[in-house]
C-alpha atoms as a PDB file:
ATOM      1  CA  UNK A   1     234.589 142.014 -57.100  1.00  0.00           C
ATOM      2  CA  UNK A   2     236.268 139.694 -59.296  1.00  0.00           C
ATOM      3  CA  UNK A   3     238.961 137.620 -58.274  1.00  0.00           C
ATOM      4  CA  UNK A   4     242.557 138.833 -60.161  1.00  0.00           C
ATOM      5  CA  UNK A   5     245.474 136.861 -60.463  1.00  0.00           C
ATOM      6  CA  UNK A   6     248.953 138.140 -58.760  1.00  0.00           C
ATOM      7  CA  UNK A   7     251.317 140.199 -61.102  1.00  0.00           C
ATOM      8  CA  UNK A   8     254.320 138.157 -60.112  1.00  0.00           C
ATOM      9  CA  UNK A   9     252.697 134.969 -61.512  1.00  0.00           C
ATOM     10  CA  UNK A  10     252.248 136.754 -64.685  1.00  0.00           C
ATOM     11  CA  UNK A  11     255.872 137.609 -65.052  1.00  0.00           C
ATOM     12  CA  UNK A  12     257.632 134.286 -63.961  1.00  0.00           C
ATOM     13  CA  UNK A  13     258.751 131.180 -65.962  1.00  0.00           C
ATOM     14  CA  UNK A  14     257.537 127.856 -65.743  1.00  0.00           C
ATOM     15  CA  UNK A  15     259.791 125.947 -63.374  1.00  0.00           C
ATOM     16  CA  UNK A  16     260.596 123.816 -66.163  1.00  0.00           C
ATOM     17  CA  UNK A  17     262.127 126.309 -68.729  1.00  0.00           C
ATOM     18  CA  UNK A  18     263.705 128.207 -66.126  1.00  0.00           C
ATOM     19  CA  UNK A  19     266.149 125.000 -64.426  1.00  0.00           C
ATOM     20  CA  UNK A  20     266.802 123.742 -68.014  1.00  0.00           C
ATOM     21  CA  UNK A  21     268.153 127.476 -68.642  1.00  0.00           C
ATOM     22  CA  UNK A  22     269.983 127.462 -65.732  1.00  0.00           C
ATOM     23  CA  UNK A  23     271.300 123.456 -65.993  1.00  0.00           C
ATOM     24  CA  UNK A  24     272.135 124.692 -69.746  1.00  0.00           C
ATOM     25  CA  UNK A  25     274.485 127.523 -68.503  1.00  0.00           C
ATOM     26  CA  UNK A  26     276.018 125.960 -65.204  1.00  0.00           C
ATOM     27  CA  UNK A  27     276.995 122.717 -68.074  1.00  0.00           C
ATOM     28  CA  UNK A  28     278.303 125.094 -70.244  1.00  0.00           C
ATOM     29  CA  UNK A  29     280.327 126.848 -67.330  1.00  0.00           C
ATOM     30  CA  UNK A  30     281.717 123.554 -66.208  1.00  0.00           C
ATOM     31  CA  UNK A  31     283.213 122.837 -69.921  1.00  0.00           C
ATOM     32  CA  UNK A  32     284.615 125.916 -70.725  1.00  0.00           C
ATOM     33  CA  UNK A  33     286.376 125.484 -67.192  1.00  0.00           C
ATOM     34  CA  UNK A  34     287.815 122.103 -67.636  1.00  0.00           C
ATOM     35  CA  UNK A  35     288.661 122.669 -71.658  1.00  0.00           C
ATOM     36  CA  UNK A  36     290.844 125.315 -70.073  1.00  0.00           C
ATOM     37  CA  UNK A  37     292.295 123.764 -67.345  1.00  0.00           C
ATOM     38  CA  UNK A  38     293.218 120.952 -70.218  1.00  0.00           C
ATOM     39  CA  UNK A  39     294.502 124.020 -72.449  1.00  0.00           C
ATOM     40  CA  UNK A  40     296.280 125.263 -69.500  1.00  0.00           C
ATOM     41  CA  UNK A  41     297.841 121.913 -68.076  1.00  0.00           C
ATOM     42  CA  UNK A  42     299.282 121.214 -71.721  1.00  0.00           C
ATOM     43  CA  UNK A  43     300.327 124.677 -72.584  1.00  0.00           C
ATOM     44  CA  UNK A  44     302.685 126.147 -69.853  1.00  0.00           C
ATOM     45  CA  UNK A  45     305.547 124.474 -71.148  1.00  0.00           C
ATOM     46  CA  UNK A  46     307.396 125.135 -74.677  1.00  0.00           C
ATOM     47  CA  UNK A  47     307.816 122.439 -77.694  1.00  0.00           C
ATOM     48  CA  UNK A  48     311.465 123.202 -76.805  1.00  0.00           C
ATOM     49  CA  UNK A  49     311.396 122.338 -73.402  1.00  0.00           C
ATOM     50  CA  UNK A  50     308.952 119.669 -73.262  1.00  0.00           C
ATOM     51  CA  UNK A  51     311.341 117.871 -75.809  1.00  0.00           C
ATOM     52  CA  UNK A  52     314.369 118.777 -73.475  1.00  0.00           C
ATOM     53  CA  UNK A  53     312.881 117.117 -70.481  1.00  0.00           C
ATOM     54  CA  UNK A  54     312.185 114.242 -73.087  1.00  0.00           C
ATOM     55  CA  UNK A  55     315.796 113.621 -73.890  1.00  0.00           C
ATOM     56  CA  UNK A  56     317.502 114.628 -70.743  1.00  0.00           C
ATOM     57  CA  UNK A  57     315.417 111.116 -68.978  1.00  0.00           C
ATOM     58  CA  UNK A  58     318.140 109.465 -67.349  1.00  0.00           C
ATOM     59  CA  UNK A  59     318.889 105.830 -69.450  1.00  0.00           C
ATOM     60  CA  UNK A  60     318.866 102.872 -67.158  1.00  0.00           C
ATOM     61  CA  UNK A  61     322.583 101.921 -68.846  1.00  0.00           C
ATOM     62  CA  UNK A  62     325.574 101.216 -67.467  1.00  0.00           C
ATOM     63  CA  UNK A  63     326.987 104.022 -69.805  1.00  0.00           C
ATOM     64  CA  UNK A  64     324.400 106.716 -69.133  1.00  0.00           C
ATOM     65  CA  UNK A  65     324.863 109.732 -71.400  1.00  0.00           C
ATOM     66  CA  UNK A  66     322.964 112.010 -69.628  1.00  0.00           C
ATOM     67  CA  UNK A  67     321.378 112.888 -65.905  1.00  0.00           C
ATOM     68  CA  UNK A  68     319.080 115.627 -65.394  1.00  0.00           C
ATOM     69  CA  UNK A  69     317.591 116.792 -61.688  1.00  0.00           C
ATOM     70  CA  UNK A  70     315.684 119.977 -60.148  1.00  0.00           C
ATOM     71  CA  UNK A  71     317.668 122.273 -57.940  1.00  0.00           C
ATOM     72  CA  UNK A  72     317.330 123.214 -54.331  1.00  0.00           C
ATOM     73  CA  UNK A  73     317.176 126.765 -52.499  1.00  0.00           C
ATOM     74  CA  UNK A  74     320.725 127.104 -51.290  1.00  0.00           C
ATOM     75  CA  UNK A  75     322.320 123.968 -52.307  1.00  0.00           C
ATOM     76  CA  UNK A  76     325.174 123.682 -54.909  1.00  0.00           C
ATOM     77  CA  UNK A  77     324.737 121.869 -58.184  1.00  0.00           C
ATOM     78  CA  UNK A  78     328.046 119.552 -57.531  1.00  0.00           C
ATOM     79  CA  UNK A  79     326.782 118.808 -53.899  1.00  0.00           C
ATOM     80  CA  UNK A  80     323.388 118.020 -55.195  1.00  0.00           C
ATOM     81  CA  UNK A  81     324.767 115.537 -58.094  1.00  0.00           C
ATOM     82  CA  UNK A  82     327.283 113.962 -55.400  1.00  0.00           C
ATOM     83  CA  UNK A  83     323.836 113.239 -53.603  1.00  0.00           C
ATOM     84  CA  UNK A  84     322.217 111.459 -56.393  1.00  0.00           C
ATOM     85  CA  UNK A  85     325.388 109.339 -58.017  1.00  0.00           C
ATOM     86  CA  UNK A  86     328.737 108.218 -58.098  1.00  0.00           C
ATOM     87  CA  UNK A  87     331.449 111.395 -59.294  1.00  0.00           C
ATOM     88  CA  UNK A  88     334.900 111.231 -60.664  1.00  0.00           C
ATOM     89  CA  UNK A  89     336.704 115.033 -60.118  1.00  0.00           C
ATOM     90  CA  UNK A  90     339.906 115.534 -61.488  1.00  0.00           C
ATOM     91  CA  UNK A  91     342.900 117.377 -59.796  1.00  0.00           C
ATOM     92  CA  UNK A  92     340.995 120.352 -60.580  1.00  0.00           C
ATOM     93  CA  UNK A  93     337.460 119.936 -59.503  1.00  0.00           C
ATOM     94  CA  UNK A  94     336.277 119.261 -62.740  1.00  0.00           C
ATOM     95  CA  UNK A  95     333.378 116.582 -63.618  1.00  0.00           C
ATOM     96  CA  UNK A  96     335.510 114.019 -65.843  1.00  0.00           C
ATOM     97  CA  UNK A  97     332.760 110.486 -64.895  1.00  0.00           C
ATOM     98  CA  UNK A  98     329.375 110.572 -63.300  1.00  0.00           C
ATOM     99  CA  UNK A  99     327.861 106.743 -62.106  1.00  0.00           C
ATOM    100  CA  UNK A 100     330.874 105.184 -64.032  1.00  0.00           C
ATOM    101  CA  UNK A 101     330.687 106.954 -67.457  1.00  0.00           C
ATOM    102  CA  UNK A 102     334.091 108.530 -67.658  1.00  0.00           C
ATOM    103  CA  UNK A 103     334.108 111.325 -70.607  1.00  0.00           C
ATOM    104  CA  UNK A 104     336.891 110.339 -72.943  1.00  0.00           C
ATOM    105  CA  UNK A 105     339.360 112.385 -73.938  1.00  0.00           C
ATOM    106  CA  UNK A 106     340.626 110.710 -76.825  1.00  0.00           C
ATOM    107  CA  UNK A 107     336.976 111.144 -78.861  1.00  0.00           C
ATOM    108  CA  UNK A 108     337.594 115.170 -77.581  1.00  0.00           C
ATOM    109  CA  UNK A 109     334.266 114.338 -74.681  1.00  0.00           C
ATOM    110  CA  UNK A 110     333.575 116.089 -71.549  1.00  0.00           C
ATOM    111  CA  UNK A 111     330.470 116.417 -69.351  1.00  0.00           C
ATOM    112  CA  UNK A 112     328.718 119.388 -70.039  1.00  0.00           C
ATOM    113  CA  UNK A 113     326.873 121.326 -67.000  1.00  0.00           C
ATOM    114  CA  UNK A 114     323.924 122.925 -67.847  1.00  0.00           C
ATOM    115  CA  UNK A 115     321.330 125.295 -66.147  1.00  0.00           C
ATOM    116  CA  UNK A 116     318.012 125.782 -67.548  1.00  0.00           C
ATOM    117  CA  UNK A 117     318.466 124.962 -70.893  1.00  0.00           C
ATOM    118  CA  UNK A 118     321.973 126.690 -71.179  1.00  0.00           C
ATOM    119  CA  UNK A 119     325.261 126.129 -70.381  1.00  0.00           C
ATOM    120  CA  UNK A 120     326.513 126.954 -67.383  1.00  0.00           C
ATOM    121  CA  UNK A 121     328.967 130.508 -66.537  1.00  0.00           C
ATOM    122  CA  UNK A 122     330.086 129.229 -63.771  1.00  0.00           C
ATOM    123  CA  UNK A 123     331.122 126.020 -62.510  1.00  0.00           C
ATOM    124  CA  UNK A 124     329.208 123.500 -60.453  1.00  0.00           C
ATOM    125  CA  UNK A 125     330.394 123.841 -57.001  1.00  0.00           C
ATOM    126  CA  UNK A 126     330.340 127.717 -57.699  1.00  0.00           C
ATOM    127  CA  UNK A 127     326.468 127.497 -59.038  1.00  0.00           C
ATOM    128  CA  UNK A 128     323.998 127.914 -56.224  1.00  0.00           C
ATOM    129  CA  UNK A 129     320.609 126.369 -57.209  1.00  0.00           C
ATOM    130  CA  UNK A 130     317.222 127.812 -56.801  1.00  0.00           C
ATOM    131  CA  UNK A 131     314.163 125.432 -56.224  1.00  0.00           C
ATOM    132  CA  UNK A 132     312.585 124.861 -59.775  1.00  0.00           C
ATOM    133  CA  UNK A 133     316.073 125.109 -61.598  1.00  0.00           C
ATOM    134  CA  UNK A 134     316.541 122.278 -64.256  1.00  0.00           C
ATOM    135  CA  UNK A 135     320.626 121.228 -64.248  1.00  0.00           C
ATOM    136  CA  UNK A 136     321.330 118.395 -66.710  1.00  0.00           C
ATOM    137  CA  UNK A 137     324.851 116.457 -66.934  1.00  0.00           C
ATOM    138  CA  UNK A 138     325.214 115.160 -70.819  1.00  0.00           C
ATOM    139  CA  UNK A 139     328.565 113.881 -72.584  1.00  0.00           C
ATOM    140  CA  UNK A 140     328.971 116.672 -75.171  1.00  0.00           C
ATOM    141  CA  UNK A 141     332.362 116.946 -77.793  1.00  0.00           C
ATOM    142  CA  UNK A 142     334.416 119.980 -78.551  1.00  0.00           C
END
C-alpha cells in the first residue's frame, strides 16, 4: 500500500501566513480600540462647556472675578464656598465679596451663583449640591 498523507495537513496554513493573519487583526483590534478611547476621552464634553470650565479657572489675583468648584452629595453650595474662601454676607444672606473681591454697587455688580451652566432658582444656602454639580461664583452687572 502506498503511504497517504493526513487530510488535516492538506487543509491547514503554513504557520507563517496564519500568525501574520492573526498579528494583522489583533494590531488592527488594538488601534481601533485606543483611536476610540482617544475619540471618547475628547468627546464627552461640549465646545460650550469645555470653554466654560476654561474661563471659570480661578485667577491667582487679589481681585479674582470668578471661582468655580464641584458639588457634594448633601452639602449646600454657601457651606461648600465658606469651606474653600473668605465670604462677605450682607444683612440678608446674600453673597456681596468672596476672598476680598467685594461686588460694587456703584458699577450696578453682584456675584452671580450659578449651577451647571445656569443661573441659579434658588439661593445658595437653599441649593443642595449633588456630587458632579459644577457651581461657579463670577462678578456679573445688571
Amino acid at each position: 500500500m502506498a503511504k497517504t498523507k493526513p487530510v488535516a495537513a492538506r487543509t491547514t496554513l503554513p504557520p507563517g501566513k496564519y500568525f501574520d493573519r492573526k498579528l494583522f487583526f489583533l494590531s488592527g483590534v488594538l488601534f481601533a480600540g485606543i483611536v476610540l478611547t482617544l475619540v471618547m476621552l475628547g468627546s464627552h464634553k461640549s465646545p460650550a462647556r469645555r470653554e466654560q470650565y476654561l474661563q471659570a479657572a480661578p485667577r491667582n489675583t487679589a481681585a479674582q472675578e470668578t471661582l468655580a468648584y464641584r458639588g457634594q452629595a448633601g452639602v449646600d453650595a454657601l457651606t461648600l464656598l465658606e469651606r474653600k474662601s473668605r465670604v462677605n454676607l450682607d444683612n440678608s444672606g446674600m453673597v456681596i465679596g468672596i476672598n476680598g473681591r467685594m461686588a460694587d454697587g456703584a458699577k450696578h455688580e453682584y456675584w452671580e451663583f450659578m449651577v451647571n451652566g445656569k443661573p441659579a432658582t434658588v439661593g445658595p444656602k437653599e441649593y443642595v449640591t449633588q456630587k458632579g454639580d459644577y457651581i461657579l461664583w463670577k462678578i456679573a452687572k445688571y
